[in-house]
Protein backbone atom coordinates (compact mmCIF):
# COMPACT_ATOMS: atom_id res chain seq x y z
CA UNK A 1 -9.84 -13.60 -2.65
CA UNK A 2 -12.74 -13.88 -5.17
CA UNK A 3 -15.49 -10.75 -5.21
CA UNK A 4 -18.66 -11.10 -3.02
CA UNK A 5 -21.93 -11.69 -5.28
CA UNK A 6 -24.55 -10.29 -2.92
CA UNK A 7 -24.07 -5.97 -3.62
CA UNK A 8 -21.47 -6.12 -0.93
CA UNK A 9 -18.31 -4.75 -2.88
CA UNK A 10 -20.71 -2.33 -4.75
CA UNK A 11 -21.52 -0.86 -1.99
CA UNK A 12 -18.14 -0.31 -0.59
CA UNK A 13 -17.18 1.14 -3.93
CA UNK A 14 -19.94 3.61 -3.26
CA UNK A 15 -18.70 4.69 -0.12
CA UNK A 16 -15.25 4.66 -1.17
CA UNK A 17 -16.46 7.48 -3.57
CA UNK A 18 -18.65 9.05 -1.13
CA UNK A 19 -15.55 8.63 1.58
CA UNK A 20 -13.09 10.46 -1.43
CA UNK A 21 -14.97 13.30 -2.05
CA UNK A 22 -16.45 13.93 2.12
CA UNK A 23 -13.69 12.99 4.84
CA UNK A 24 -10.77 12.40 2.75
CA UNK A 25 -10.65 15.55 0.82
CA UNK A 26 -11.27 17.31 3.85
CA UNK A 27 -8.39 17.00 5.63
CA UNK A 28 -5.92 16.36 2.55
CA UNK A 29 -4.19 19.97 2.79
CA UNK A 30 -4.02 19.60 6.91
CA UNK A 31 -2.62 16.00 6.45
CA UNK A 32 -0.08 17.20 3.75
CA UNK A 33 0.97 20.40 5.50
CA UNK A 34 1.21 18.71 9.08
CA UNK A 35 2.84 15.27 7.48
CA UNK A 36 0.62 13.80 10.01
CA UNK A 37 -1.18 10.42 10.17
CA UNK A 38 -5.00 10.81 8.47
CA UNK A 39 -6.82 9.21 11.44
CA UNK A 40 -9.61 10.96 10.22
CA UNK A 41 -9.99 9.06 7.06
CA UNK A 42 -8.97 6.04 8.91
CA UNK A 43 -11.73 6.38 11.12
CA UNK A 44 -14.24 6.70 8.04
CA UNK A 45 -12.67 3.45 6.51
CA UNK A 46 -13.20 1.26 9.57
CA UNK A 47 -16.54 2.83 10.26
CA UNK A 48 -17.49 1.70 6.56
CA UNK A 49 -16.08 -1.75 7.34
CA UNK A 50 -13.38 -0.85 4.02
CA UNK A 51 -9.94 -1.70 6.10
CA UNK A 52 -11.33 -5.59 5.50
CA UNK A 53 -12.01 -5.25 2.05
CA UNK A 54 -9.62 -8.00 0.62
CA UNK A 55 -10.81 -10.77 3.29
CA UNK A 56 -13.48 -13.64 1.96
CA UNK A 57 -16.96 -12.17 3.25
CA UNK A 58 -17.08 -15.54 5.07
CA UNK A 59 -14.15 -14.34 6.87
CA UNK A 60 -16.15 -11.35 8.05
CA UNK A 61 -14.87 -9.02 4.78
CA UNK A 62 -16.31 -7.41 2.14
CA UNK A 63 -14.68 -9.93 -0.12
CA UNK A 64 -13.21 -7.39 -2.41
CA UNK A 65 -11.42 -9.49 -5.71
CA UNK A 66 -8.41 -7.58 -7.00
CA UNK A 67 -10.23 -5.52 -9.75
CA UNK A 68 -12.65 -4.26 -7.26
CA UNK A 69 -9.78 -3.51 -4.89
CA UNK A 70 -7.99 -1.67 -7.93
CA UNK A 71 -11.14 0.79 -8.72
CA UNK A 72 -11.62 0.99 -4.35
CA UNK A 73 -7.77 2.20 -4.49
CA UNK A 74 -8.50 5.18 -6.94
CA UNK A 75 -11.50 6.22 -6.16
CA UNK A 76 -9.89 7.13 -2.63
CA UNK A 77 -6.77 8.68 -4.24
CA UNK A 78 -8.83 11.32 -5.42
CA UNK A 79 -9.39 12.50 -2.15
CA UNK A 80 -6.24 12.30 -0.37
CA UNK A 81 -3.47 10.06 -1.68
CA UNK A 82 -1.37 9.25 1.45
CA UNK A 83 -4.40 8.21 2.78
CA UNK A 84 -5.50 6.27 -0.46
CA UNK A 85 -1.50 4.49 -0.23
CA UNK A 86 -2.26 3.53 3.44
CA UNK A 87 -5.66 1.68 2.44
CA UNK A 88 -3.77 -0.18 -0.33
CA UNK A 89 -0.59 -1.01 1.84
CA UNK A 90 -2.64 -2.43 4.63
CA UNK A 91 -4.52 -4.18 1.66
CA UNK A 92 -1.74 -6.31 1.01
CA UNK A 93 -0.43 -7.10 4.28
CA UNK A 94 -3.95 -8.77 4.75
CA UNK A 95 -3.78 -10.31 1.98
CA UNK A 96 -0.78 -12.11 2.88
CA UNK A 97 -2.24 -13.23 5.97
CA UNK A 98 -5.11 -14.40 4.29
CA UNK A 99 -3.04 -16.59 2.11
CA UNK A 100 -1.22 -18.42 4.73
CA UNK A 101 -3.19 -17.99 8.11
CA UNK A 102 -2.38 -21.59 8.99
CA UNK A 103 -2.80 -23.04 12.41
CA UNK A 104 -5.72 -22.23 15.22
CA UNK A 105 -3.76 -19.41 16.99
CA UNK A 106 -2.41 -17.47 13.66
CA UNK A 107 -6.29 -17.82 12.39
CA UNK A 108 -7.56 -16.42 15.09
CA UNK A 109 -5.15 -13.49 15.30
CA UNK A 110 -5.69 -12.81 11.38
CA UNK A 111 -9.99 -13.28 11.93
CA UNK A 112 -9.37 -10.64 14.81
CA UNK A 113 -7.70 -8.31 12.32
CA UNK A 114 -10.64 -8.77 10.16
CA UNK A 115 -13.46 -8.61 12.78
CA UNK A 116 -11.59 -5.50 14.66
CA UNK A 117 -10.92 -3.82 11.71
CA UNK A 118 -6.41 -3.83 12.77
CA UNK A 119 -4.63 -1.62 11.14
CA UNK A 120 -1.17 -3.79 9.35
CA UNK A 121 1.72 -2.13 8.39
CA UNK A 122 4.89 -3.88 6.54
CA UNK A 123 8.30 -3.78 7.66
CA UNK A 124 10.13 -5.12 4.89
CA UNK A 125 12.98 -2.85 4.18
CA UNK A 126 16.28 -3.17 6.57
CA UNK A 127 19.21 -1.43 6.86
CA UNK A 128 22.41 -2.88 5.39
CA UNK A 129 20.88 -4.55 2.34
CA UNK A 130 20.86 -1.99 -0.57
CA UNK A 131 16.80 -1.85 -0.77
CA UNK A 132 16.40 -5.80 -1.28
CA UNK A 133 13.22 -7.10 -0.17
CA UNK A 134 14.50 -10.62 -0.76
CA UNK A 135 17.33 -10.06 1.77
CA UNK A 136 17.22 -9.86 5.66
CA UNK A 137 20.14 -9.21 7.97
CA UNK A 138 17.99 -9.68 11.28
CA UNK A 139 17.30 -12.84 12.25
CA UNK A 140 14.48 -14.43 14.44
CA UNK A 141 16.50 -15.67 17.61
CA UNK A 142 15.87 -18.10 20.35
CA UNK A 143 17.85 -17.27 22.90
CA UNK A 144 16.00 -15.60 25.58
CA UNK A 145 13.78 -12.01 25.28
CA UNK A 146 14.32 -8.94 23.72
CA UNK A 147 15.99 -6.37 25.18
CA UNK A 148 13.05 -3.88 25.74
CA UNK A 149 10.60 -6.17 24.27
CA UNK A 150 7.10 -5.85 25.86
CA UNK A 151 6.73 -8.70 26.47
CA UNK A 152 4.57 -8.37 29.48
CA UNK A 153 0.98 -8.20 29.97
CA UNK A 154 -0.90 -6.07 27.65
CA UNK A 155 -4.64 -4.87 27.36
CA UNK A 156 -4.64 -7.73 24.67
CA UNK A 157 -3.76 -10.28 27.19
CA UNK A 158 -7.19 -12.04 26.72
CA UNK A 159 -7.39 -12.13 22.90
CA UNK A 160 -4.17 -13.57 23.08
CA UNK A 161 -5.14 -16.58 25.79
CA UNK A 162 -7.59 -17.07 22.85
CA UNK A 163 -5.13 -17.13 20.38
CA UNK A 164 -3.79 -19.88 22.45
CA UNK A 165 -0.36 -17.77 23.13
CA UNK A 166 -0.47 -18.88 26.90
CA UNK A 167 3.06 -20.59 26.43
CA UNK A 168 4.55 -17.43 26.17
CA UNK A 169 7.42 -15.75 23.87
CA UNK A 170 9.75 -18.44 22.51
CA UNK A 171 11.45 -16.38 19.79
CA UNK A 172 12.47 -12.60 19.38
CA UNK A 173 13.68 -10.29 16.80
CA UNK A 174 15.43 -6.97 16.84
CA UNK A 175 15.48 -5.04 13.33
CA UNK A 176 16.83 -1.58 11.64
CA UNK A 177 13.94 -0.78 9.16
CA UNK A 178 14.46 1.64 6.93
CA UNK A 179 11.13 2.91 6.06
CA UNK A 180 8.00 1.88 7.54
CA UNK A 181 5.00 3.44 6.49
CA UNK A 182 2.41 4.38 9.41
CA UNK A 183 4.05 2.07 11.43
CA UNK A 184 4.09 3.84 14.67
CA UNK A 185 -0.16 3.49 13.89
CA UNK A 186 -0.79 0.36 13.04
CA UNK A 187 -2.11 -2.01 15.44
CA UNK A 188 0.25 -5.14 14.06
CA UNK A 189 3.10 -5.64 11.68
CA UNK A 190 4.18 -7.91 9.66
CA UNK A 191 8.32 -7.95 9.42
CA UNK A 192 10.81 -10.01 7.36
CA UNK A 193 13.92 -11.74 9.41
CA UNK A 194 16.04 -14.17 8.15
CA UNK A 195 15.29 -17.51 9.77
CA UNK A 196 17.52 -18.13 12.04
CA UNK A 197 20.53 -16.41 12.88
CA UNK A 198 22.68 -19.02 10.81
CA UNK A 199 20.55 -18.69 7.69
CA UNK A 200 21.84 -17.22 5.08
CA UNK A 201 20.47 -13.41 4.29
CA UNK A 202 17.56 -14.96 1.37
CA UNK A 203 16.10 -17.74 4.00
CA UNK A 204 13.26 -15.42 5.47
CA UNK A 205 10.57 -15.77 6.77
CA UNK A 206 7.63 -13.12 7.78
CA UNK A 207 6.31 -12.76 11.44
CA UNK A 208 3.10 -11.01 12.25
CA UNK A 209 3.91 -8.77 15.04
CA UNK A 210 1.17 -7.18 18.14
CA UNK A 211 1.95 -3.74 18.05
CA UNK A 212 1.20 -3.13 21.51
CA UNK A 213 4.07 -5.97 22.68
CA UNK A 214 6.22 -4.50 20.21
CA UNK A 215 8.65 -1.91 21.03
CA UNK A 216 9.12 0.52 18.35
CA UNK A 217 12.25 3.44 18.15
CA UNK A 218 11.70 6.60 15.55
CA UNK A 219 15.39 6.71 13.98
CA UNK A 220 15.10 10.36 12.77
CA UNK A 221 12.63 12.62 11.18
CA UNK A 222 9.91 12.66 8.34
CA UNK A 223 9.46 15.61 6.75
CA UNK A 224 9.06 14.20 2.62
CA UNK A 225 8.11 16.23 -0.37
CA UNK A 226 5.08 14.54 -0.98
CA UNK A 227 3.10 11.42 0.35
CA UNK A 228 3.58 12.87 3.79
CA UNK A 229 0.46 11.77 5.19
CA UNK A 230 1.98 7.84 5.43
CA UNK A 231 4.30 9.02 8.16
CA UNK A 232 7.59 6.69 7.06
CA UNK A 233 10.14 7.03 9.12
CA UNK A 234 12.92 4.91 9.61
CA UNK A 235 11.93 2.34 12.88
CA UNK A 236 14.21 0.00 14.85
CA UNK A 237 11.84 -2.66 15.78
CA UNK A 238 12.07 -5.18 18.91
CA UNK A 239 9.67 -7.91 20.21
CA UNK A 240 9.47 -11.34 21.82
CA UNK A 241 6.60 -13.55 20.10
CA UNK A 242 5.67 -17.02 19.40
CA UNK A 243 6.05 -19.48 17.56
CA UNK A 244 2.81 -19.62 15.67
CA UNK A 245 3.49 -15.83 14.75
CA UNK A 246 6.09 -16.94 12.14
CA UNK A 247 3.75 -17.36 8.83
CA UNK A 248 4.07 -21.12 7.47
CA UNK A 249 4.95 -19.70 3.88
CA UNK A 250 8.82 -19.07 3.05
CA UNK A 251 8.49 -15.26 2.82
CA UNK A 252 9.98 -15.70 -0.91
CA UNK A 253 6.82 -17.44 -2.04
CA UNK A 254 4.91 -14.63 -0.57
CA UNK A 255 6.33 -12.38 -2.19
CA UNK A 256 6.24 -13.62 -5.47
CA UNK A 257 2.41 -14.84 -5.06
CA UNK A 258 1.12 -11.65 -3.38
CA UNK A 259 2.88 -9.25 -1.85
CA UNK A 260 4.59 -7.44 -4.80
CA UNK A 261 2.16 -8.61 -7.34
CA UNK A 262 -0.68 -6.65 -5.16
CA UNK A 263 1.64 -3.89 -4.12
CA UNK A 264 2.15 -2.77 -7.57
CA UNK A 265 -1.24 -2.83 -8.82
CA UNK A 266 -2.52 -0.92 -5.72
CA UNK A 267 -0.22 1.12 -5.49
CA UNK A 268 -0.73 1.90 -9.12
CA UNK A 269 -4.27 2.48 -8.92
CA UNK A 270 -3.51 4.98 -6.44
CA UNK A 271 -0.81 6.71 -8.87
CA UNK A 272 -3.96 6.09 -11.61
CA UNK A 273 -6.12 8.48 -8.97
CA UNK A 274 -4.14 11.11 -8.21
CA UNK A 275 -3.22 11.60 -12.00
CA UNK A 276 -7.29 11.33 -13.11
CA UNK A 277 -7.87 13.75 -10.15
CA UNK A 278 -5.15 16.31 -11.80
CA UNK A 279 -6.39 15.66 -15.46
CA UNK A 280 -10.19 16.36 -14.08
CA UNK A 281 -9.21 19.88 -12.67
CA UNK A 282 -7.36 20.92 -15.58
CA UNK A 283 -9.96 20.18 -17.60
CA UNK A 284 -12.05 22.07 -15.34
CA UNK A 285 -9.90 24.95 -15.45
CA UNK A 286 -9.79 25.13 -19.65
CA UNK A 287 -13.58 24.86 -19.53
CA UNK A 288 -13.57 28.16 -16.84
CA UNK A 289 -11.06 30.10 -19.45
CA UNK A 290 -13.12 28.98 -22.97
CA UNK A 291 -16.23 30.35 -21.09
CA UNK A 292 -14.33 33.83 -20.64
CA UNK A 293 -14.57 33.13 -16.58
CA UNK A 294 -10.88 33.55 -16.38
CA UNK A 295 -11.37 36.68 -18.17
CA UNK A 296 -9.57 34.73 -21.17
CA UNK A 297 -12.19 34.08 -23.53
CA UNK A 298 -11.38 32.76 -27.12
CA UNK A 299 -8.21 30.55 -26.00
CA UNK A 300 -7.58 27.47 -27.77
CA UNK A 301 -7.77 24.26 -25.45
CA UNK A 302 -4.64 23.24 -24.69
CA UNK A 303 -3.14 20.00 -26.90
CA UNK A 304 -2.44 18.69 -23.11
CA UNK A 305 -5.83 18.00 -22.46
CA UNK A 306 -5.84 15.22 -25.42
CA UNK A 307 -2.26 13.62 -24.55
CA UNK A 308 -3.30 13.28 -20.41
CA UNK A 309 -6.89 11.75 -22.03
CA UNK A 310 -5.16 8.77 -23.63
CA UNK A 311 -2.47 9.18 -21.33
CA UNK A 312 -5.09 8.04 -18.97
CA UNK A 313 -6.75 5.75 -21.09
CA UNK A 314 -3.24 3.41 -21.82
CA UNK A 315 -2.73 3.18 -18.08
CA UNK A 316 -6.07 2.40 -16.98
CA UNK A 317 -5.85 -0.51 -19.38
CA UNK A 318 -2.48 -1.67 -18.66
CA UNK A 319 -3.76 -1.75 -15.22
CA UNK A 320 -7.18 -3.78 -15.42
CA UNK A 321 -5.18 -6.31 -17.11
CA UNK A 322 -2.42 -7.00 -15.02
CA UNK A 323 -5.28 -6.79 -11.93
CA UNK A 324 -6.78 -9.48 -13.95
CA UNK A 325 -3.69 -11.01 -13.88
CA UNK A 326 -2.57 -10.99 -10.51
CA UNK A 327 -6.33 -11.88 -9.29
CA UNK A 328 -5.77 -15.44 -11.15
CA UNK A 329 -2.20 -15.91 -9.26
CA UNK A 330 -3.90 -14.82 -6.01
CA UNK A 331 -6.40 -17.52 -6.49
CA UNK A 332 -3.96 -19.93 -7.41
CA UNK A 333 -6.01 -20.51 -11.32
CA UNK A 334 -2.16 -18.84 -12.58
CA UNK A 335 1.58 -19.86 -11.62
CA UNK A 336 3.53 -17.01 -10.92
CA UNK A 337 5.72 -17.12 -14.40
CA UNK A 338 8.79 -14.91 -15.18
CA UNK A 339 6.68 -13.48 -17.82
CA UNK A 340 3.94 -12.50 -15.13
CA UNK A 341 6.78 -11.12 -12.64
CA UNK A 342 7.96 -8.45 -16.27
CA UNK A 343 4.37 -7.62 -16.63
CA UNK A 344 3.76 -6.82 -12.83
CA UNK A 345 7.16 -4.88 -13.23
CA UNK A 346 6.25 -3.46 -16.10
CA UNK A 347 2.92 -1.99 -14.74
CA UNK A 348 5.05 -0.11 -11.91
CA UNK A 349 7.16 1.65 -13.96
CA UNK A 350 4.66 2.43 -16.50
CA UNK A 351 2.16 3.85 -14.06
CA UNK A 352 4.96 5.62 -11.52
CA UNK A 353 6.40 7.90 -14.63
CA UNK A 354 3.58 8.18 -16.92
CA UNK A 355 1.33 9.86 -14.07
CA UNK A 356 3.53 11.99 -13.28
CA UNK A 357 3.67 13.13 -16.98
CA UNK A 358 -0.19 13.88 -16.52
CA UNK A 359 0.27 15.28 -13.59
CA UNK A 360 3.14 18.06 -15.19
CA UNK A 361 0.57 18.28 -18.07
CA UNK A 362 -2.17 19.38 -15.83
CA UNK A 363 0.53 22.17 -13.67
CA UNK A 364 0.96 23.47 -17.25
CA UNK A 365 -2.97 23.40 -18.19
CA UNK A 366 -3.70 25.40 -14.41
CA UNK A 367 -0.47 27.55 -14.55
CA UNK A 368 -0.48 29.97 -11.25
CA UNK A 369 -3.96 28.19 -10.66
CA UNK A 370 -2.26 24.55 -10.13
CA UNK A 371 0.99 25.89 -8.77
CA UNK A 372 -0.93 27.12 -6.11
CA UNK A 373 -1.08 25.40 -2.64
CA UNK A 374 -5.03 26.17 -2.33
CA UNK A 375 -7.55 26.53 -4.72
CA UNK A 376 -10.19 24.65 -7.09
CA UNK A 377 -7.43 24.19 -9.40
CA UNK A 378 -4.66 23.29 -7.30
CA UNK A 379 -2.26 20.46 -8.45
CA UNK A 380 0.55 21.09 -6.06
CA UNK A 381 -0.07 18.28 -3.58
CA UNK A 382 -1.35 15.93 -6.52
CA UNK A 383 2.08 16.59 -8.16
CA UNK A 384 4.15 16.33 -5.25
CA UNK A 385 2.58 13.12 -4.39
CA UNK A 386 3.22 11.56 -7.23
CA UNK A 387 7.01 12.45 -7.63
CA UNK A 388 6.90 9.59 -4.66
CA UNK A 389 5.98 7.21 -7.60
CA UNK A 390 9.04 6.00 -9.42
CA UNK A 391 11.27 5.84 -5.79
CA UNK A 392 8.62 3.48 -4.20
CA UNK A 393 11.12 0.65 -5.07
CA UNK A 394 13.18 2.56 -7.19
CA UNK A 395 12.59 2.30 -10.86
CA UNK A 396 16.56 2.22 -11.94
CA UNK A 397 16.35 -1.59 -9.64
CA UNK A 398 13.31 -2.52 -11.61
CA UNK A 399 14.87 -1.64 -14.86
CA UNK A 400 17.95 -3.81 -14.20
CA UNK A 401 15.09 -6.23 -12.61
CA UNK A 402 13.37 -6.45 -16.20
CA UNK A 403 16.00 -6.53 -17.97
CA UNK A 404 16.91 -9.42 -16.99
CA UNK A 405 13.63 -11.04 -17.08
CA UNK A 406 13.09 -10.11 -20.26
CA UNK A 407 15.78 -12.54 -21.39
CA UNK A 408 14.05 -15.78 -19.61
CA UNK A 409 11.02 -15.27 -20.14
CA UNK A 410 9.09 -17.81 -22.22
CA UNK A 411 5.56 -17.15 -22.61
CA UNK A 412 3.60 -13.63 -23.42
């Protein structure tokens, strides 16, 4: 994943602006209120080519680096944040592909995802394992189909002859996911299982699942305070697949290489957006009272402007770094090192509390303004958002987490 030299990546930057500010901010309030899907803004991403941003342009991407996926991810958090989260969370999924995409048949399925513009969700989470992603109770199984697995033919039936799946399903899994964000959307998953079903619960591996031969079960509602748009329910998922749909890599190394690293700088950036998007209309708002608009003339700015400014400014610098970071692992130019695992850490729970604190700053800047649902000056949904922050892998774990890390690490 290195950035395309030819104006490529600028120009997606441009439209993810241009995408923020039109389509996304358009629906935002309908998305939020409903806690519906933002197809709209899904529609604008594929029709800008964005949903293959992290894949090599020779791969048919935009060949987005992590830096330039960083800046993508907050740019389109101003507009609407769930929809800015699903961007970055199908971001990573590719990118996992994309790092272990061995073998004709699992190419060709992830080059489809590229060319097709897929939509991949992650079901990592499970039931039964106190929110550790390096745990699995399921397990992939070899012992006929799944119950209720489509495993019949599907309106993909000729990609998949081209995918050379003609042998038919010779493994199945059947898995309690906790949380699965747009899951019942996405056109493919990619799910953790243990192994086999005598492996113990940290030998897992992670199969890329077709939604369409997938069969997926809504276990209860979704009805969050904030983030509402990414439609996360809990899903039981069942499916018969092959062989080559189990990704070479042990899932642990993917993890370590890519999937968190990547997951907490994206989802950062997003956290970044929202909070620059709520500093930007309170700063809006003081400028409407000193100019006597607000029929307050002769107020003092509020000190809350300056602490959200450098606020701001510390996280947008922790971030580039550890982007910088994580780009070199990605590429393989960096190992991943204890010391890079605190610092990736370390960016999470810096960015999920400390935009929340600009976020509260701005509600207090607006008053009635931002506590309103509607309005220039609205925070509400930029607030509520954001309180999704420090429980996105919950920040007590990663405490504990760094703790302990702290105490081996060797280097910086």
């Amino acid at each position: 994943m290195t950035e395309a030299g030819d104006g490529r990546v600028e120009r997606a930057a441009e439209s993810c602006r241009e995408l923020a500010r039109g389509v996304l901010a358009e629906h935002a309030a309908e998305v939020d209120t409903d806690a519906r899907f933002p197809k709209e803004a899904l529609t604008a991403l594929r029709a800008h080519g964005l949903l293959a941003a992290a894949a090599p342009a020779e791969r048919g991407g935009l060949g987005a680096d992590v830096p330039a996926l960083t800046r993508m991810a907050a740019d389109l958090a101003r507009g609407c944040g769930a929809s800015a989260m699903v961007w970055a969370m199908h971001q990573v999924q590719l990118a996992c592909l994309l790092t272990c995409d061995e073998g004709p048949e699992l190419r060709a399925a992830v080059d489809r995802i590229v060319r097709d513009q897929l939509l991949v969700a992650s079901a990592t989470s499970e039931a039964g394992v106190g929110g550790s992603l390096r745990t699995s109770v399921c397990a992939v199984e070899r012992d006929g189909p799944a119950d209720g697995a489509a495993d019949g033919p599907t309106e993909r039936a000729a990609d998949d002859a081209a995918e050379g799946a003609g042998a038919g399903p010779a493994a199945r899994l059947d898995k309690s996911a906790t949380t699965v964000s747009y899951g019942v959307e996405a056109d493919a998953l990619l799910v953790s299982a243990r192994r086999g079903p005598g492996s113990p619960p940290g030998d897992q591996v992670a199969v890329l699942l077709d939604a369409p031969r997938t069969r997926l079960e809504v276990l209860g509602g979704w009805n969050p305070l904030g983030m509402r748009g990414t439609c996360s329910p809990a899903l039981r998922i069942r499916a018969a697949f092959e062989d080559w749909r189990i990704l070479p890599l042990p899932f642990g190394d993917l993890v370590e290489r890519v999937m968190t690293p990547l997951s907490h700088v994206l989802w950062s950036a997003v956290w970044y957006g929202l909070a620059a998007e709520a500093a930007d209309r309170a700063v809006r708002y003081a400028r409407k009272r000193a100019s006597g608009q607000a029929g307050q003339a002769g107020q003092r700015p509020s000190g809350n402007l300056a602490e959200m400014r450098w606020r701001l400014a510390a996280m947008e610098a922790q971030l580039a770094e550890t982007a910088r970071e994580a780009q070199a692992v990605l590429n393989g130019a960096a190992q991943p090192t204890v010391a890079f695992a605190l610092r990736i850490n370390s960016l999470k729970l810096a960015v999920s509390e400390v935009a929340v604190d600009v976020a509260l700053a701005a509600l207090r800047v607006c008053g009635m303004a931002g506590y309103s649902e509607d309005g220039p000056y609205s925070v509400a949904r930029l607030v509520r958002d954001l309180l999704s922050a420090p429980l996105m892998i919950g920040n007590e774990r990663l405490v504990a987490i760094g703790s302990q890390l702290a105490l081996m690490a060797r280097d910086r």
